[in-house]
C-alpha atoms as a PDB file:
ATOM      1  CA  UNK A   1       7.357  -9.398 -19.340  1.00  0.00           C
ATOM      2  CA  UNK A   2       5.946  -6.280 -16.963  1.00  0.00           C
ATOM      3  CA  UNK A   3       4.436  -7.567 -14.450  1.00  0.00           C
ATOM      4  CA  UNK A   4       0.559  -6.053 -14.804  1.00  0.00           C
ATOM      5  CA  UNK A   5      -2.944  -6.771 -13.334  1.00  0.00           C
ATOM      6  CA  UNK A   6      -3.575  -9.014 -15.508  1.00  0.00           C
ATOM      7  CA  UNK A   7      -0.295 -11.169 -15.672  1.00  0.00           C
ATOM      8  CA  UNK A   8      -0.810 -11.262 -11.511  1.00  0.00           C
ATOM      9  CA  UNK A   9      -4.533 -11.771 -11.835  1.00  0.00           C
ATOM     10  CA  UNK A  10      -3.617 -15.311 -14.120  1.00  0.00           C
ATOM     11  CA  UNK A  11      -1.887 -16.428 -11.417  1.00  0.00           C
ATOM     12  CA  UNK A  12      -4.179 -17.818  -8.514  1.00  0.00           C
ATOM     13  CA  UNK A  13      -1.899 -19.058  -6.221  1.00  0.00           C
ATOM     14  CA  UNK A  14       0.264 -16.148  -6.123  1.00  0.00           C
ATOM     15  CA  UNK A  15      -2.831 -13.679  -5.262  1.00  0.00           C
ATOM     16  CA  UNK A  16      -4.201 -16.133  -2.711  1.00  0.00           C
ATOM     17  CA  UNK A  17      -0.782 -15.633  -1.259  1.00  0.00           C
ATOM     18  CA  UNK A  18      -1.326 -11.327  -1.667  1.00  0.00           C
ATOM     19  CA  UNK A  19      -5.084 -12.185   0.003  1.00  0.00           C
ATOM     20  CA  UNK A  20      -2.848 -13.911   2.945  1.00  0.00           C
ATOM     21  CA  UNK A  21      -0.802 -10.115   2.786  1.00  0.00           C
ATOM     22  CA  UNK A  22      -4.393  -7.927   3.117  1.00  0.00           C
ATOM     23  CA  UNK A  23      -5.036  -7.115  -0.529  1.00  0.00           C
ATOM     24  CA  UNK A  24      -7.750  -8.389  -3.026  1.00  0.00           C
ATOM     25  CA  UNK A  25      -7.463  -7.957  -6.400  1.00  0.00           C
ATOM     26  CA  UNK A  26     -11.623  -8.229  -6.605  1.00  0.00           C
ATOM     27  CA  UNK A  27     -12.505  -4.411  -6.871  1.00  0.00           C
ATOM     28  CA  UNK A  28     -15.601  -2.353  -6.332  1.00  0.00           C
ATOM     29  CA  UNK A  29     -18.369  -2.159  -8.718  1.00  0.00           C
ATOM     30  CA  UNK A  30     -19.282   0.725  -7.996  1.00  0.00           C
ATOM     31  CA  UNK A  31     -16.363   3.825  -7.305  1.00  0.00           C
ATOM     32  CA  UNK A  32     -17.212   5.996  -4.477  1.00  0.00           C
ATOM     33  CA  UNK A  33     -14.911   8.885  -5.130  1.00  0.00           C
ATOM     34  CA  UNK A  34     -13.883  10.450  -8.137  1.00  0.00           C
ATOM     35  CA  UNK A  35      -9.952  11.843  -9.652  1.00  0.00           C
ATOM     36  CA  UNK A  36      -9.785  15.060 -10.344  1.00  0.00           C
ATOM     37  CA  UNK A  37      -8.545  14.495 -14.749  1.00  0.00           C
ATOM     38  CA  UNK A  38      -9.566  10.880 -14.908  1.00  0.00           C
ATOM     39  CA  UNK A  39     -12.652  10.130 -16.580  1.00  0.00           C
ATOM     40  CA  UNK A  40     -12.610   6.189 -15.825  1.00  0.00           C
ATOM     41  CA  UNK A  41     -11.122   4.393 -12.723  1.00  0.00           C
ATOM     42  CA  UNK A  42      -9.439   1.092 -13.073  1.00  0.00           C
ATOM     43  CA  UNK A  43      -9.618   0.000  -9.530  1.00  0.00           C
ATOM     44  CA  UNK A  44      -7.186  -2.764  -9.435  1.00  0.00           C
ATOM     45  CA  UNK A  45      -7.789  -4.133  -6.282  1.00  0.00           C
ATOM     46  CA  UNK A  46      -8.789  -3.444  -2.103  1.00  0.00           C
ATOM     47  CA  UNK A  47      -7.930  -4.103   1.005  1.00  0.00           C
ATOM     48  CA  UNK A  48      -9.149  -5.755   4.558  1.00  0.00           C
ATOM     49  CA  UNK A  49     -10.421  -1.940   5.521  1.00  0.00           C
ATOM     50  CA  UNK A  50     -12.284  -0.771   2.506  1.00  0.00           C
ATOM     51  CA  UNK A  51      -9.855   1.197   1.082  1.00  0.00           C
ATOM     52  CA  UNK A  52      -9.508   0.936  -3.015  1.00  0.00           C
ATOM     53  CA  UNK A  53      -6.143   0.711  -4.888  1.00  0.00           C
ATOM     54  CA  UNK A  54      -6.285   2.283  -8.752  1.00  0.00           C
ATOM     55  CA  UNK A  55      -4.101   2.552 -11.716  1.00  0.00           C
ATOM     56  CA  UNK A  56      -3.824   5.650 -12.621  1.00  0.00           C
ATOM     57  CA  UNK A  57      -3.134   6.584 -16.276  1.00  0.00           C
ATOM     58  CA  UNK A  58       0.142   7.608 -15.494  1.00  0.00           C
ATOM     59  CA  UNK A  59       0.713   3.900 -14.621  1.00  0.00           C
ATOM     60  CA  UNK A  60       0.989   5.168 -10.607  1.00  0.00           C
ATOM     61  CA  UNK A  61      -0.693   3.295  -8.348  1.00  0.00           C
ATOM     62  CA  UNK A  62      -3.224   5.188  -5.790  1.00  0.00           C
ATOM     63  CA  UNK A  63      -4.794   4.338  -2.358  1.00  0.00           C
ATOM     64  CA  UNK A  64      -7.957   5.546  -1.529  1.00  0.00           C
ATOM     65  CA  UNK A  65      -8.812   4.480   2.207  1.00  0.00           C
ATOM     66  CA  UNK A  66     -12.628   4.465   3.722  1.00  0.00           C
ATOM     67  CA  UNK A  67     -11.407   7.215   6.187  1.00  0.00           C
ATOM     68  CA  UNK A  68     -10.876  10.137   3.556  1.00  0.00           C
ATOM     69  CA  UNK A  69      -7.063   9.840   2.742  1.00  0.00           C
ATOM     70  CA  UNK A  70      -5.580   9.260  -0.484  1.00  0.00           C
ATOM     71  CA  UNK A  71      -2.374   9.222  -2.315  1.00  0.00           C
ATOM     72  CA  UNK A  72      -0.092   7.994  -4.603  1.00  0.00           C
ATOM     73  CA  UNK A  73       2.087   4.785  -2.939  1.00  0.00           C
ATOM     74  CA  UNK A  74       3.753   3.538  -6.246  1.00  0.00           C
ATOM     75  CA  UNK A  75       5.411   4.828  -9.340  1.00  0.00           C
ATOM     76  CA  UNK A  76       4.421   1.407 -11.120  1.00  0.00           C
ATOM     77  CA  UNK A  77       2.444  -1.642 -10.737  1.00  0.00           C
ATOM     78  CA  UNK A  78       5.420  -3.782  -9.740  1.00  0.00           C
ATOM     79  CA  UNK A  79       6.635  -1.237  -7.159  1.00  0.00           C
ATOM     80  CA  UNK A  80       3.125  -1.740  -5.407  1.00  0.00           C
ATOM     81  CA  UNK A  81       3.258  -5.714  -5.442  1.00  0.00           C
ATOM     82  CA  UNK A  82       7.038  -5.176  -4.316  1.00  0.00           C
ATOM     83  CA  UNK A  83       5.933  -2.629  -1.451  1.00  0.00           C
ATOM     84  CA  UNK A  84       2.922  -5.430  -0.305  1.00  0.00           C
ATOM     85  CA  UNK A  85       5.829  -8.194   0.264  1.00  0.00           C
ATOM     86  CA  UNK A  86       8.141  -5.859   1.180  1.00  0.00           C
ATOM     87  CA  UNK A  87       6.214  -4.360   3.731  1.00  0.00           C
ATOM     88  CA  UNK A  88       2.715  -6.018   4.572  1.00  0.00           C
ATOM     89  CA  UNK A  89       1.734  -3.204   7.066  1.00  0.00           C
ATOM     90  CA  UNK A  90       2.598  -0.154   4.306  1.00  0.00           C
ATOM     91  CA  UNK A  91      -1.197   1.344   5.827  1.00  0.00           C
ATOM     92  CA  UNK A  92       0.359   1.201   8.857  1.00  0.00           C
ATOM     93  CA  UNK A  93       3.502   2.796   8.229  1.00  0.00           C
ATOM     94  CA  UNK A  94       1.902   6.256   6.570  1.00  0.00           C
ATOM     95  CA  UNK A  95      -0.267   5.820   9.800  1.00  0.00           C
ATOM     96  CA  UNK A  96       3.038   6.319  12.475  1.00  0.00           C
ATOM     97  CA  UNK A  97       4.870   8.795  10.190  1.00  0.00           C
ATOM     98  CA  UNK A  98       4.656  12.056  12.471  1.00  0.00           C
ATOM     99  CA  UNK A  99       3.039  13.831   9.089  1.00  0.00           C
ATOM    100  CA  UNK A 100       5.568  11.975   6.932  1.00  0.00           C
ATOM    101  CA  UNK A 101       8.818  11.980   8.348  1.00  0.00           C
ATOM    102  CA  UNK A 102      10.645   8.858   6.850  1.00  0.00           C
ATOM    103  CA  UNK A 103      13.072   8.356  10.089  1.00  0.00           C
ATOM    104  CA  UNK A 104       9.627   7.602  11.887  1.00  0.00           C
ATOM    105  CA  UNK A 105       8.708   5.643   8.958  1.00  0.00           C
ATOM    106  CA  UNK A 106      11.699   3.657   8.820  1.00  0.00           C
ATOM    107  CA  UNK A 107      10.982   3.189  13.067  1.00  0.00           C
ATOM    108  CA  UNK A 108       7.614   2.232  12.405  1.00  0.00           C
ATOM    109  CA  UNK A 109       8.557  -0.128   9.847  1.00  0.00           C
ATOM    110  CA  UNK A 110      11.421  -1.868  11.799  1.00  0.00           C
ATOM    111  CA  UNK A 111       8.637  -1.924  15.504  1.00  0.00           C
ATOM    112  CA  UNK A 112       6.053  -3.282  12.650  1.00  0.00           C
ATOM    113  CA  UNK A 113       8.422  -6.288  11.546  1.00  0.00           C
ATOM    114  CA  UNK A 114       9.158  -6.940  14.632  1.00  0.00           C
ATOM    115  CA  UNK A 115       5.636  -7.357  15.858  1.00  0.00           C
ATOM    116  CA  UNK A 116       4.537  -9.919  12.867  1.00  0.00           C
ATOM    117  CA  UNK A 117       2.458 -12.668  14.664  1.00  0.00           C
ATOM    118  CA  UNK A 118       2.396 -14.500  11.855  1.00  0.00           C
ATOM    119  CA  UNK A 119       6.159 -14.072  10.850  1.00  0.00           C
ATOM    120  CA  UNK A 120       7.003 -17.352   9.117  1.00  0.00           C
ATOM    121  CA  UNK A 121       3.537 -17.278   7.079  1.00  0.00           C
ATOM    122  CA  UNK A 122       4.966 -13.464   6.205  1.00  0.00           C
ATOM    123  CA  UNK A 123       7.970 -14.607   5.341  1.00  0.00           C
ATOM    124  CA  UNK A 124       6.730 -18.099   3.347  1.00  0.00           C
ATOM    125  CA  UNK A 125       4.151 -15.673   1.624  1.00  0.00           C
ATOM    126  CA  UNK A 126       7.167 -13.237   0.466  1.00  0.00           C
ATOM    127  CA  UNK A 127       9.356 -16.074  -1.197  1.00  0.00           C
ATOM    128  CA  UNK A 128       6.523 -17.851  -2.941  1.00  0.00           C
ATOM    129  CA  UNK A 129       5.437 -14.430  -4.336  1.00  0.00           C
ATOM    130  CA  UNK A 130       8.621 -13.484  -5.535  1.00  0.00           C
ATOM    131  CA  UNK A 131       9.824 -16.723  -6.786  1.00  0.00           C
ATOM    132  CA  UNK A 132       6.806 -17.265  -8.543  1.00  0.00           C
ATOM    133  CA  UNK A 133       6.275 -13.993 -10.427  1.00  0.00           C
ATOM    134  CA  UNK A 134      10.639 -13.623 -10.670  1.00  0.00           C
ATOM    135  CA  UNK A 135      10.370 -10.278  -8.688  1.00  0.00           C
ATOM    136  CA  UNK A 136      12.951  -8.802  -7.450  1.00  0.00           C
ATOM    137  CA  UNK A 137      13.266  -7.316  -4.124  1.00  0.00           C
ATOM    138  CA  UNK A 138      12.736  -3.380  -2.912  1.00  0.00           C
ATOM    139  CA  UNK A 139      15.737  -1.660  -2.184  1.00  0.00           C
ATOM    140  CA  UNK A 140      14.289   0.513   0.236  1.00  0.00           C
ATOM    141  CA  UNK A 141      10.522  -0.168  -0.213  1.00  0.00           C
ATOM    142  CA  UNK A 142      10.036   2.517   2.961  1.00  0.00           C
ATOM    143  CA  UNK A 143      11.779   5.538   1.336  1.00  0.00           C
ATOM    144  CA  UNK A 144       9.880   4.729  -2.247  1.00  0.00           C
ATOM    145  CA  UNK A 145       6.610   4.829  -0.089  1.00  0.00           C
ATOM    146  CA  UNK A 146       7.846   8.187   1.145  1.00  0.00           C
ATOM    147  CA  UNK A 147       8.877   9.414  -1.919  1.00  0.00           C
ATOM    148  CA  UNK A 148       5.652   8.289  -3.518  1.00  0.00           C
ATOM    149  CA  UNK A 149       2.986   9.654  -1.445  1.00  0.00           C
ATOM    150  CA  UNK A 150       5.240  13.034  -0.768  1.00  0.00           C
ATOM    151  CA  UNK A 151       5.253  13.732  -4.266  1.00  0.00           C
ATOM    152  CA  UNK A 152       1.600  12.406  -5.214  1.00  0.00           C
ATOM    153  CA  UNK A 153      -0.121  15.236  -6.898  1.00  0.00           C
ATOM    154  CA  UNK A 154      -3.615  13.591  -7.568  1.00  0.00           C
ATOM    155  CA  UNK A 155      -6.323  15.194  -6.157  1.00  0.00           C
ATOM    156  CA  UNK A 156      -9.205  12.071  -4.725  1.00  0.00           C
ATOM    157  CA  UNK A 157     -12.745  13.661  -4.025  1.00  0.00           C
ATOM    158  CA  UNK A 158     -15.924  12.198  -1.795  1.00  0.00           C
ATOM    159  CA  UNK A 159     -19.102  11.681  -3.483  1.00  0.00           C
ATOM    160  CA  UNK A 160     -19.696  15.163  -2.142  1.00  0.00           C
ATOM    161  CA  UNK A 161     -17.040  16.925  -3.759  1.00  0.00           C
ATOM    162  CA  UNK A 162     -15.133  17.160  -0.861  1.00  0.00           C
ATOM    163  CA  UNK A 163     -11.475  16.409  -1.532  1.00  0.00           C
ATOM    164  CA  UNK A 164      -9.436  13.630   0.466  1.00  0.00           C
ATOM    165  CA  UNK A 165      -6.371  14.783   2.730  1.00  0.00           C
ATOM    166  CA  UNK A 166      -2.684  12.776   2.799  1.00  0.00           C
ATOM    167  CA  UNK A 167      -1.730   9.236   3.439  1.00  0.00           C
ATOM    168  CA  UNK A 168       0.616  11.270   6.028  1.00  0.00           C
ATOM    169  CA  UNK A 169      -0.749  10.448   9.686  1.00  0.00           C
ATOM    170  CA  UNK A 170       0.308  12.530  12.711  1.00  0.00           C
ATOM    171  CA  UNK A 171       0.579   9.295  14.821  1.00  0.00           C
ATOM    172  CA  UNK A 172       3.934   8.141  16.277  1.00  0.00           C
ATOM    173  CA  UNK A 173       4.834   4.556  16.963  1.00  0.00           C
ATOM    174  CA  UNK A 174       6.102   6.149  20.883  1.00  0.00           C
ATOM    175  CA  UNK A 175       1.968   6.770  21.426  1.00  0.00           C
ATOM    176  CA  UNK A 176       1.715   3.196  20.903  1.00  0.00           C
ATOM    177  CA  UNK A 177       2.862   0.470  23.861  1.00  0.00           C
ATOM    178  CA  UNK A 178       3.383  -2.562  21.949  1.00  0.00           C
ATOM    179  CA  UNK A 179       5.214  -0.690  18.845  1.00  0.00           C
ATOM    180  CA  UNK A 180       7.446   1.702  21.080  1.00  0.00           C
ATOM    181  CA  UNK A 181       8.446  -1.264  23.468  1.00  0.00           C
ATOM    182  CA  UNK A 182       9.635  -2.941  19.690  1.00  0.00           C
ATOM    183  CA  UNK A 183      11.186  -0.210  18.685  1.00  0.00           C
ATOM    184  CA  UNK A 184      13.529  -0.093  21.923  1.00  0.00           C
END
């Protein structure tokens, strides 16, 4: 069976686990941005920052953070629950990716792992999720996310109008102490 919303959504233990990873699958009421061709959002689900994750008809999954970026991060459902296990801090990778150049993804990833506080909870949280709903693991959950948002074609607007910009940042794990001394 494909693993969908609502197959994850029957399972409470395995989204209290995804809650313990930074996303909630309790969306807004309320959308406060629109998609250029989509008449109804299904917001699927949010995050610790007030950002909103949506299925798109396509069956793509978008993110739509508080701070006026947007993009596509997944070409499916699964490949969004496998990129959240995978890789925890995805935000924070697009964040360190020099404008979205995946060698400084793939460094920000490996400085991000390496910085986990929480490591074995991580780790616990990413066995019981996959065991649980029989997923498998990414192959290279970084260069998906790269390929995803590089290629993501859907155009996110403000209440205003105004239209969002990438999930690209111009950041570089080197500006930051803690994740350039990991990445040595």
């Amino acid at each position: 069976m494909p693993l969908t919303p609502e197959v994850l959504t029957a399972q409470g233990e395995v989204v209290a686990w995804l809650g313990g990873l930074d996303v909630s699958f309790a969306p807004d009421e309320e959308p406060w941005f629109t998609i250029d061709g989509v008449e109804s959002i299904q917001q699927i689900g949010s995050d610790g920052s007030g950002g909103a994750v949506v299925l798109l008809p396509s069956q793509n999954v978008l993110y739509v953070s508080s701070e006026g970026r947007a993009g596509v991060i997944a070409d499916n459902f699964e490949a969004f629950i496998q990129l959240v296990v995978a890789r925890p801090y995805w935000l924070d990778i697009l964040k360190f990716s020099v404008g979205g150049d995946l060698q400084e993804m793939r460094r920000a990833a490996d400085a991000l792992e390496a910085t986990l506080d929480d490591e074995d909870d991580v780790n616990e949280a990413r066995e019981e999720i996959r065991m649980r709903l029989n997923l498998p693991g990414a192959d290279d959950p970084v260069g998906a996310l790269y390929e995803a948002v590089a290629a993501s074609d859907a155009i996110v607007r403000a209440t205003d109008g105004s239209p969002f910009t990438t999930l690209f940042n111009r950041f570089s794990i080197d500006n930051n102490p803690m994740l350039r001394d990991a990445a040595a």
